[in-house]
Protein backbone atom coordinates (compact mmCIF):
# COMPACT_ATOMS: atom_id res chain seq x y z
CA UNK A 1 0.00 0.00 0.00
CA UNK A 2 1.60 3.15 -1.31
CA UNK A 3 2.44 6.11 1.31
CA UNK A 4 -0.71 8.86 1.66
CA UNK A 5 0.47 12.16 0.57
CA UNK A 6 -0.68 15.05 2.09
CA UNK A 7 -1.80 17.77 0.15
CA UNK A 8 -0.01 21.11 0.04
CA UNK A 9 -1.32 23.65 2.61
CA UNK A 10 -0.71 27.44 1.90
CA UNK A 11 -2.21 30.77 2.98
CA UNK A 12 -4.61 30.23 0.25
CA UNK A 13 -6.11 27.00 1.12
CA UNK A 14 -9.89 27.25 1.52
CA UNK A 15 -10.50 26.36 5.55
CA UNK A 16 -13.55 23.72 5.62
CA UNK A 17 -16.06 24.17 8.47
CA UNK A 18 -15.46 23.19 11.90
CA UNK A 19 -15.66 19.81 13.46
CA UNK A 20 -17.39 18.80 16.73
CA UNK A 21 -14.90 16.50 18.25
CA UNK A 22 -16.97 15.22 20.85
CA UNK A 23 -19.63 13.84 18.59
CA UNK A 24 -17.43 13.13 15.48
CA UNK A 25 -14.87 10.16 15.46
CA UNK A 26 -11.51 12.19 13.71
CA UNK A 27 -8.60 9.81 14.09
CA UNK A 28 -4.68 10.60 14.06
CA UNK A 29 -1.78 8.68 11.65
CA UNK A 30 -0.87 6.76 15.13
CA UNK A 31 -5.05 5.86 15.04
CA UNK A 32 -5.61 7.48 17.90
CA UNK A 33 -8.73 9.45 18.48
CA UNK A 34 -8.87 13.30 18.35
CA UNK A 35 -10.06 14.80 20.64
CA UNK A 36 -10.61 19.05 21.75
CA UNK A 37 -7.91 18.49 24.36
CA UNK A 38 -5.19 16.99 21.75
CA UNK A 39 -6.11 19.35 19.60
CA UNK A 40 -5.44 22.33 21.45
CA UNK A 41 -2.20 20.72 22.59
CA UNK A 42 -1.09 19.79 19.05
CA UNK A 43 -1.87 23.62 18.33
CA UNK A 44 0.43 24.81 21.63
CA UNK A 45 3.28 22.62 20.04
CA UNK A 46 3.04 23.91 16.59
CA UNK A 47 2.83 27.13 17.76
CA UNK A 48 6.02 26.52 20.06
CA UNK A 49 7.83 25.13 17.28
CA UNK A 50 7.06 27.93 14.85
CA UNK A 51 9.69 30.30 13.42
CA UNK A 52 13.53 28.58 12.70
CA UNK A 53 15.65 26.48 15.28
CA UNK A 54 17.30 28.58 17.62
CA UNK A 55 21.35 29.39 15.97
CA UNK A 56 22.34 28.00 19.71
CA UNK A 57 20.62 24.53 19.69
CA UNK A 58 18.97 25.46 22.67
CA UNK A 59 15.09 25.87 23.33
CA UNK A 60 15.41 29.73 23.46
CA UNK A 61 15.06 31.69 20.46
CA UNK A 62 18.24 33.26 18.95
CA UNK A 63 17.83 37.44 19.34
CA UNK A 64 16.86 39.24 16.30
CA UNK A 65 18.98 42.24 15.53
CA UNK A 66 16.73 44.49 12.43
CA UNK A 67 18.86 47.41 10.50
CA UNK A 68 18.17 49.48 7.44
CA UNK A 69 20.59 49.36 4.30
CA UNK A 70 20.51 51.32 0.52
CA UNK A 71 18.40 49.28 -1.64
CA UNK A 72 21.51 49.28 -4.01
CA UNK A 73 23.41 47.63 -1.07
CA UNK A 74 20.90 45.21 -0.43
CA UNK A 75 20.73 43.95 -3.73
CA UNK A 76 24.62 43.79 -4.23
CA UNK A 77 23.83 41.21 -1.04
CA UNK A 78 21.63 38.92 -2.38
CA UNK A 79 23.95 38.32 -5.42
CA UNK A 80 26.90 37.75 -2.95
CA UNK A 81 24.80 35.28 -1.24
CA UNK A 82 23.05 33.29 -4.12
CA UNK A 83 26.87 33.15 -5.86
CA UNK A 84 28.61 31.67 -2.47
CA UNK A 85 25.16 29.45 -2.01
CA UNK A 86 23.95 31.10 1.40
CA UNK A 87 21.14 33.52 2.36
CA UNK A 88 20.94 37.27 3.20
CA UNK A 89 20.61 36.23 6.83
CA UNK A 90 23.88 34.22 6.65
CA UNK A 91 26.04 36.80 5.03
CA UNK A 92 25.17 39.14 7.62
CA UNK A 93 25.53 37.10 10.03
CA UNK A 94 29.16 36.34 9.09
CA UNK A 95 30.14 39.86 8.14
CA UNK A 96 29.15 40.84 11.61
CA UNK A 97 30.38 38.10 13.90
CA UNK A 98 33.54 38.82 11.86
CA UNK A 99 33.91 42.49 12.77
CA UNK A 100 32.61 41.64 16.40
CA UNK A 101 35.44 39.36 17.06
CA UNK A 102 38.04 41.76 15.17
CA UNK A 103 37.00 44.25 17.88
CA UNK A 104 37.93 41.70 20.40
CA UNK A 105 41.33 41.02 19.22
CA UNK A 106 41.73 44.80 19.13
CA UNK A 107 40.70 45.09 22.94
């Protein structure tokens, strides 16, 4: 029996109406009934899990740091990135943990 596929979910995916979960029988992969309570704590741990892994490994979000550049410098970015196979985020990233440990040796 092959694999069930799931279909692709995106923001545009018509929502179908609600489910009573008391009075309907909804099961889960495992076979498992679902019920309002595992529901809501399947929500909680999506919800938890939402956003990328922490850059630590640890359960704690990594802090955000949010700048404004020159278009023109932006762009010259991206290209730097897509050529060396790495994101925006990454080449940032670099360039300043680079110039924040120069500043160390220079201490």
């Amino acid at each position: 029996m092959a694999d069930r596929v799931p279909p692709t979910v995106t923001s545009s995916t018509p929502i179908g109406p609600d489910v009573d979960l008391d009075a309907e029988d909804v099961r889960l992969a495992d076979g498992s009934r679902l019920t309002e309570d595992r529901a809501a704590e399947i929500v909680e741990e999506v919800r938890r899990r939402a956003g990328r892994p922490s850059l630590t490994g640890e359960a704690a979000a990594s802090p955000r740091i949010t700048f404004r550049i020159a278009p023109s410098t932006r762009d010259r970015a991206a290209e730097i990135a897509a050529q060396e196979g790495k994101t925006v985020s990454q080449l940032a990233r670099e360039a300043l943990e680079e110039r924040v440990a120069a500043g160390e040796r220079r201490a």
